[in-house]
Protein backbone atom coordinates (compact mmCIF):
# COMPACT_ATOMS: atom_id res chain seq x y z
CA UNK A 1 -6.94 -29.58 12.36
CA UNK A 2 -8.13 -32.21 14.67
CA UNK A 3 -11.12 -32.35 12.74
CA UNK A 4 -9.32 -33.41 10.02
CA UNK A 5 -7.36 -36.44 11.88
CA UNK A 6 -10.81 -37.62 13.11
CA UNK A 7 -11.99 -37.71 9.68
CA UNK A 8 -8.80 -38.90 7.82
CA UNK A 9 -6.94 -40.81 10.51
CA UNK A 10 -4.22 -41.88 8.25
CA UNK A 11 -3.51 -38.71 6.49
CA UNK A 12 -0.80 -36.20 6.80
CA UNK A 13 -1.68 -32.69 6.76
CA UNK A 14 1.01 -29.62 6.59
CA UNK A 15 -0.52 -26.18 7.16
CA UNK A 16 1.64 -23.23 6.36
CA UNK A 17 1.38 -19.24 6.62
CA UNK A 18 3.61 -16.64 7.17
CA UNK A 19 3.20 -16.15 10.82
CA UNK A 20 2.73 -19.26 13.18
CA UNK A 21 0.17 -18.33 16.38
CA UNK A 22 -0.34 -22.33 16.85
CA UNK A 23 2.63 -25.33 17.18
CA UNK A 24 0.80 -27.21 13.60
CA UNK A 25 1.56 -24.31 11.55
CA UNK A 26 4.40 -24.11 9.78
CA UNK A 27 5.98 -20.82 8.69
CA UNK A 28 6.90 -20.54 5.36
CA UNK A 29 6.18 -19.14 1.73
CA UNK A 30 3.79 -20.40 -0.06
CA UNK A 31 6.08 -19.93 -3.30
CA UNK A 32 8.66 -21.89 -1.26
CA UNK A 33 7.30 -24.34 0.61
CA UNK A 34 9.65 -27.13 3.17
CA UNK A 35 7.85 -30.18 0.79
CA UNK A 36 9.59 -32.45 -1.87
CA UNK A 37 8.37 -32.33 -5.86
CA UNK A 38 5.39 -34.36 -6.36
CA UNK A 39 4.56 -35.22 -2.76
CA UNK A 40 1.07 -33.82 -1.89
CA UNK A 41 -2.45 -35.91 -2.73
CA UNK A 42 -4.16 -32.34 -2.06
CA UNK A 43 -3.22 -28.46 -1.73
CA UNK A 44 -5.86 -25.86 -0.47
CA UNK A 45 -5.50 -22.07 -0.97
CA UNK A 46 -8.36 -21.12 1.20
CA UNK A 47 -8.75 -17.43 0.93
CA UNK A 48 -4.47 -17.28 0.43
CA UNK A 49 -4.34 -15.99 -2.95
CA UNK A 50 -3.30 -12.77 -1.44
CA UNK A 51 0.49 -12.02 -2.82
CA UNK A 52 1.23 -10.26 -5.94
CA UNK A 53 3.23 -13.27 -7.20
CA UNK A 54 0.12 -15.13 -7.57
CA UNK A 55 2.04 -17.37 -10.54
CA UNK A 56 4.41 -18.20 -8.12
CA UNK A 57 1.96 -20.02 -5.50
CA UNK A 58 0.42 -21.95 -8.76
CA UNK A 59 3.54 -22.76 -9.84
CA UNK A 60 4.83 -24.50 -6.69
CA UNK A 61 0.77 -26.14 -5.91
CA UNK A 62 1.95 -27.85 -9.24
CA UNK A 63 5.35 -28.63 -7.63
CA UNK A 64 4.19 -30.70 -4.92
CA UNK A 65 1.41 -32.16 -5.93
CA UNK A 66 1.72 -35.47 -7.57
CA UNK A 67 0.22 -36.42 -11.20
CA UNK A 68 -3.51 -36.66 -10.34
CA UNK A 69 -3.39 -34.15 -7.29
CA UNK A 70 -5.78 -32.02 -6.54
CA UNK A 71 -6.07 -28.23 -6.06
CA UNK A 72 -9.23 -27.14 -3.99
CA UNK A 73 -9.32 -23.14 -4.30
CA UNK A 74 -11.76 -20.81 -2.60
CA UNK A 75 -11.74 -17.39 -2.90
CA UNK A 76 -13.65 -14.14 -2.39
CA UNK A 77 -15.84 -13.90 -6.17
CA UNK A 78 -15.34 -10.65 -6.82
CA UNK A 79 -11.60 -11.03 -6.75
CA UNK A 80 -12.13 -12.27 -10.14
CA UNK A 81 -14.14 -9.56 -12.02
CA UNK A 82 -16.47 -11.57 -13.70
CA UNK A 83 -13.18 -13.72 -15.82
CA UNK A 84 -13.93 -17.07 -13.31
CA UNK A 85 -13.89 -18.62 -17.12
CA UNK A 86 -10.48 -16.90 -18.29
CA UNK A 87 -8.39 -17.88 -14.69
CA UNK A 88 -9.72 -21.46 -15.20
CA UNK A 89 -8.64 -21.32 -18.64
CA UNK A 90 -5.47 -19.75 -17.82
CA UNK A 91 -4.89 -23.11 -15.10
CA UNK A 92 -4.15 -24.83 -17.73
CA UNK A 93 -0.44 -23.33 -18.93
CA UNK A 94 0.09 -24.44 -14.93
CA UNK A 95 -0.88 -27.66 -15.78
CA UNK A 96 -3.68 -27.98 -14.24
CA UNK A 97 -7.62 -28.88 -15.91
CA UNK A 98 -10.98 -28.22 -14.53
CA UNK A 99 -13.06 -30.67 -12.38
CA UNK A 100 -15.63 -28.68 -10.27
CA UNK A 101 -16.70 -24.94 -10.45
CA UNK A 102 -19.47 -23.70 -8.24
CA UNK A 103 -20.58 -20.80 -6.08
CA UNK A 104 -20.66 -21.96 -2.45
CA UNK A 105 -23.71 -21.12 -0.25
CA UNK A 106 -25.62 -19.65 1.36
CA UNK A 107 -24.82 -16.45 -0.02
CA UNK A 108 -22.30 -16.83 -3.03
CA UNK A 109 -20.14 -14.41 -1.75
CA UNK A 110 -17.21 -17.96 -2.53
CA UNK A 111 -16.20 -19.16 -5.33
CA UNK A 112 -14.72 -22.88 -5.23
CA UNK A 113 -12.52 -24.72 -7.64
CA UNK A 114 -11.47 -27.72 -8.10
CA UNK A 115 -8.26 -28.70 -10.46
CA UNK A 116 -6.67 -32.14 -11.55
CA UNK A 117 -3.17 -31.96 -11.80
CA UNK A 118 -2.36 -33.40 -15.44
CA UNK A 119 1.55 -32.29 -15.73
CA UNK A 120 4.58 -30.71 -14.82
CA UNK A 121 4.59 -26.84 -15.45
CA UNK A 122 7.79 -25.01 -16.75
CA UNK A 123 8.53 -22.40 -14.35
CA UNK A 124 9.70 -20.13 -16.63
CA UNK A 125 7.03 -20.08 -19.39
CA UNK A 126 3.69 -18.79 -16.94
CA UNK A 127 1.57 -16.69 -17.82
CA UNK A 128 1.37 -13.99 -14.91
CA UNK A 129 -1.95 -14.04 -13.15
CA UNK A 130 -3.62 -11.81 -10.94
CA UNK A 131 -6.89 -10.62 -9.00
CA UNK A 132 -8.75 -8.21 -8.29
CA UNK A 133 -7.79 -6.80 -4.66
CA UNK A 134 -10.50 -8.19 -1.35
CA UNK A 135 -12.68 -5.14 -0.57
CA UNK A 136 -14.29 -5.33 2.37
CA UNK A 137 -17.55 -3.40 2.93
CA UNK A 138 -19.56 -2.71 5.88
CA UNK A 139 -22.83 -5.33 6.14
């Protein structure tokens, strides 16, 4: 994270996973996190889409990210079978729309996304999403 600070002096940056081996991280779930509604600029779920309550993490990404935040999502590709189309699609009942979409380098192994947040979701009206499980294979 200090990379971050050097970068961003002025921002404030909350990192949170279930288990804490540093004192910046924050335990907690990522379907309930310690934030206020509509207080993030940005939320990343770098390789975190991992639960089976995948709806749930969406749903609270909307939560605390104000109108106009941003949701930066990388995951492994295959996780999504082929549907990257249908699960940015399906963003949208979480209110969320499209920016960016692209495979990252050097070996597209990553997908990235990037969402706009447009609106408040209702919590209770999501559709439920999930991926495919991470399979790791020997290189």
């Amino acid at each position: 994270m200090p990379q971050i600070k050097i970068a961003f002096p002025k921002a404030i940056v909350h990192s949170f996973d279930l288990i804490s081996l540093h004192e910046s991280i924050i335990i907690a779930d990522m379907t309930q996190l310690p934030l206020n509604s509509s207080q993030c600029d940005f939320a990343v779920f770098s390789l975190s889409l991992m639960p089976t309550n995948i709806s749930d993490c969406l749903s609270e990404a909307n939560r605390i990210l104000k109108t106009n935040g941003r949701l930066i999502i990388v995951e492994v590709l295959s996780r999504f079978d082929g549907k990257e189309e249908s699960f940015a699609k399906i963003m949208s009942k979480f209110g969320f729309e499209l920016n960016n979409k692209q495979l990252l380098p050097p070996n597209s192994y990553f997908i990235y996304f990037e969402f706009n947040k447009l609106k408040n979701c209702k919590k209770n009206s999501l559709p439920n999403v999930t991926l495919k499980p991470c399979v790791y294979k020997p290189r």
